[in-house]
Protein backbone atom coordinates (compact mmCIF):
# COMPACT_ATOMS: atom_id res chain seq x y z
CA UNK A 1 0.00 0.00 0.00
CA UNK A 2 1.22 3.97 -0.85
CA UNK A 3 2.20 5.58 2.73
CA UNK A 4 2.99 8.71 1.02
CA UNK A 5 4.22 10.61 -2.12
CA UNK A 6 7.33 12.57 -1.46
CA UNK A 7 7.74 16.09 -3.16
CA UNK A 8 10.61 18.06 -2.94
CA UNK A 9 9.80 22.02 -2.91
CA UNK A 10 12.34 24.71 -2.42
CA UNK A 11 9.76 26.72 0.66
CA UNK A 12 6.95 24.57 2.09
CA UNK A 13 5.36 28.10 3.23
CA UNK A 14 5.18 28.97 -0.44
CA UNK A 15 3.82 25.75 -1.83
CA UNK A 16 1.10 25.28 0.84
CA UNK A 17 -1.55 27.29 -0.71
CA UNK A 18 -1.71 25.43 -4.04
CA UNK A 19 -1.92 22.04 -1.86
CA UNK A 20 -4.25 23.73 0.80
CA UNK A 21 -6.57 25.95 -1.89
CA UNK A 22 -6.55 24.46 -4.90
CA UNK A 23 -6.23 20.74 -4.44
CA UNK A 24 -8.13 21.32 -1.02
CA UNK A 25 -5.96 18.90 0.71
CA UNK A 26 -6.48 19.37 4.18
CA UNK A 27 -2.64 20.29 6.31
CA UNK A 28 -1.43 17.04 9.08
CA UNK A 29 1.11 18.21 10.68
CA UNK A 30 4.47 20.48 9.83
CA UNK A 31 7.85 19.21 11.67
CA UNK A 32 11.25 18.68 11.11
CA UNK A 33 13.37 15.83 10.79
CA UNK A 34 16.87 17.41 11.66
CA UNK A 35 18.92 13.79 11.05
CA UNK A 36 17.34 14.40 7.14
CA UNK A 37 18.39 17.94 6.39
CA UNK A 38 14.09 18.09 6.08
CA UNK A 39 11.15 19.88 7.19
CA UNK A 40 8.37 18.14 6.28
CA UNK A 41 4.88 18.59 5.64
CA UNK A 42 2.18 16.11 5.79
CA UNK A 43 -1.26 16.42 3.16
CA UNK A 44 -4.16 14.12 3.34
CA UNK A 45 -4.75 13.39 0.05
CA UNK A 46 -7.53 10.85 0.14
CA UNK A 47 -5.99 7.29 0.44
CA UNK A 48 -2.53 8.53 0.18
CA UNK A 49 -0.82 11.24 2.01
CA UNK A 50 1.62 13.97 0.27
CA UNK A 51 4.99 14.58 1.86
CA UNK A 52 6.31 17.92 1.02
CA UNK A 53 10.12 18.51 1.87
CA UNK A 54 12.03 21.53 2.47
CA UNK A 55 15.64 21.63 2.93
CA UNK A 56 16.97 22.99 6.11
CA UNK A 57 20.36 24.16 4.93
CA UNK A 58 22.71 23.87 1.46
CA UNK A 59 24.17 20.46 2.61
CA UNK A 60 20.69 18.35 2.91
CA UNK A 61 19.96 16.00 0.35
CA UNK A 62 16.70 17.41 -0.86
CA UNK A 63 18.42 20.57 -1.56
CA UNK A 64 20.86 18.96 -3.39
CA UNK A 65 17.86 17.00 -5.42
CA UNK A 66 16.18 20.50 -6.09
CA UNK A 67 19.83 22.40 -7.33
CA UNK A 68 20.13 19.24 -9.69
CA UNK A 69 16.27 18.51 -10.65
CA UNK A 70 14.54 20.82 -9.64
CA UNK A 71 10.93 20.93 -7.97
CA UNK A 72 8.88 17.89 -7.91
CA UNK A 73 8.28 14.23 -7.19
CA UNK A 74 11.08 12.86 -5.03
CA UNK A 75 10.12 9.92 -3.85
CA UNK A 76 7.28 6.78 -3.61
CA UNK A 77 6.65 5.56 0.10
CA UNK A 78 5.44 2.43 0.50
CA UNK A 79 4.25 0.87 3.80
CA UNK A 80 5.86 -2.38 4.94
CA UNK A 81 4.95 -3.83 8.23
CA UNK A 82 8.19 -5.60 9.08
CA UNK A 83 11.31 -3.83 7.53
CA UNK A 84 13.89 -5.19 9.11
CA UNK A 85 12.96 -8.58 7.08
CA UNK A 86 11.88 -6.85 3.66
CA UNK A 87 15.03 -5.09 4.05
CA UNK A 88 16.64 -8.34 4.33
CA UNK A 89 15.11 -10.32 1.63
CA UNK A 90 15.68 -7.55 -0.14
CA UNK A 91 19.67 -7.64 0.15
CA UNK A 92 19.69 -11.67 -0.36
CA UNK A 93 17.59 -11.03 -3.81
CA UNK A 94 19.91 -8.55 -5.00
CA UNK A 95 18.60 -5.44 -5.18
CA UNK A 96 20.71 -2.47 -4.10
CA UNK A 97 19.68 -0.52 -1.05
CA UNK A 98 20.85 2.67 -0.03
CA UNK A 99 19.43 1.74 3.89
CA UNK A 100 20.50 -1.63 4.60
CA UNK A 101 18.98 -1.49 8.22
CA UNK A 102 16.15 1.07 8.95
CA UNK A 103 16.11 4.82 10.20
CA UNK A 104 13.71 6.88 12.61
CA UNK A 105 11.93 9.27 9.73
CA UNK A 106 9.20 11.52 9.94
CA UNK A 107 6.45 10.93 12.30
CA UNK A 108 9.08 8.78 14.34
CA UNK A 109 8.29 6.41 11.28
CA UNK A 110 11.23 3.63 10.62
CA UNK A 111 12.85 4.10 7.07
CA UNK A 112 14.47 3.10 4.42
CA UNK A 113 15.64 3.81 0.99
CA UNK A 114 15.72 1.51 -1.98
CA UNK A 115 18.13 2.58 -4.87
CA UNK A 116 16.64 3.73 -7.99
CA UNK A 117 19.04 1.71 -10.14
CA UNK A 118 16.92 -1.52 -8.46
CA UNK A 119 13.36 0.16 -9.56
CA UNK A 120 13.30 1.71 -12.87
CA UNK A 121 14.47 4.71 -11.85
CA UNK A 122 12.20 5.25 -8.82
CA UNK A 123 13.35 6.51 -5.64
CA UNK A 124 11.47 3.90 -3.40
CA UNK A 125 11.35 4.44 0.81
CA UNK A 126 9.91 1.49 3.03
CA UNK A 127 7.84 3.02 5.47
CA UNK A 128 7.04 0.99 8.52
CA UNK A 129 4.65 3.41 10.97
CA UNK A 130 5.52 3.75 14.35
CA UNK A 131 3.74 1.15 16.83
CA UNK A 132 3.92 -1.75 14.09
């Protein structure tokens, strides 16, 4: 199942209103995830939430994603109830993984990142919420 679409944006103040007025998606929650370089903010979008992030200085890897890509999609969340073990199989399988053992993300959520070389190009993050 989609946890959440990640979307990099250069000012989450600035982007808000298009997400807010015009899609009408309602605001979660706004916090930052200093281990990520990120602040974050959290959009109900129906049956998925949207992620946006803001870098929180030069050095963080969203504003390095924005100086080379610009604006947009970053990333495709998906939840996984047992990561540790996906993460695993994973590894055995042969995929490449840029988090071979989860990390605390937003929402005190455990993490991790798949490569894109190992999904056509997608940056894929395993998203196991906190409490499972």
């Amino acid at each position: 199942m989609i946890h959440h679409i990640g979307i990099a944006v250069s000012s989450i103040h600035n982007s808000l209103s298009f997400y807010q007025d015009v899609l009408k998606f309602p605001l979660i929650k706004i916090e930052n995830v200093e281990s990520q370089g990120v602040k974050v903010a959290f959009l109900d979008a129906g049956n998925v939430k949207i992620e946006l992030l803001e870098p929180l200085h030069e050095h963080s890897p969203i504003a390095k994603f924005i100086e080379k890509r610009g604006q947009g999609i970053h990333h495709l969340a998906v939840t996984e109830g047992d990561i540790e073990s996906r993460l695993k199989k994973l590894k055995e399988d042969g995929f490449q993984l840029i988090d071979e053992s989860p990390r605390i993300g937003a929402d005190q959520n455990k993490i991790a990142f798949m490569h894109p070389k190992s999904t056509d190009g997608i940056l894929l993050e395993w998203c196991q919420p906190k409490g499972e």
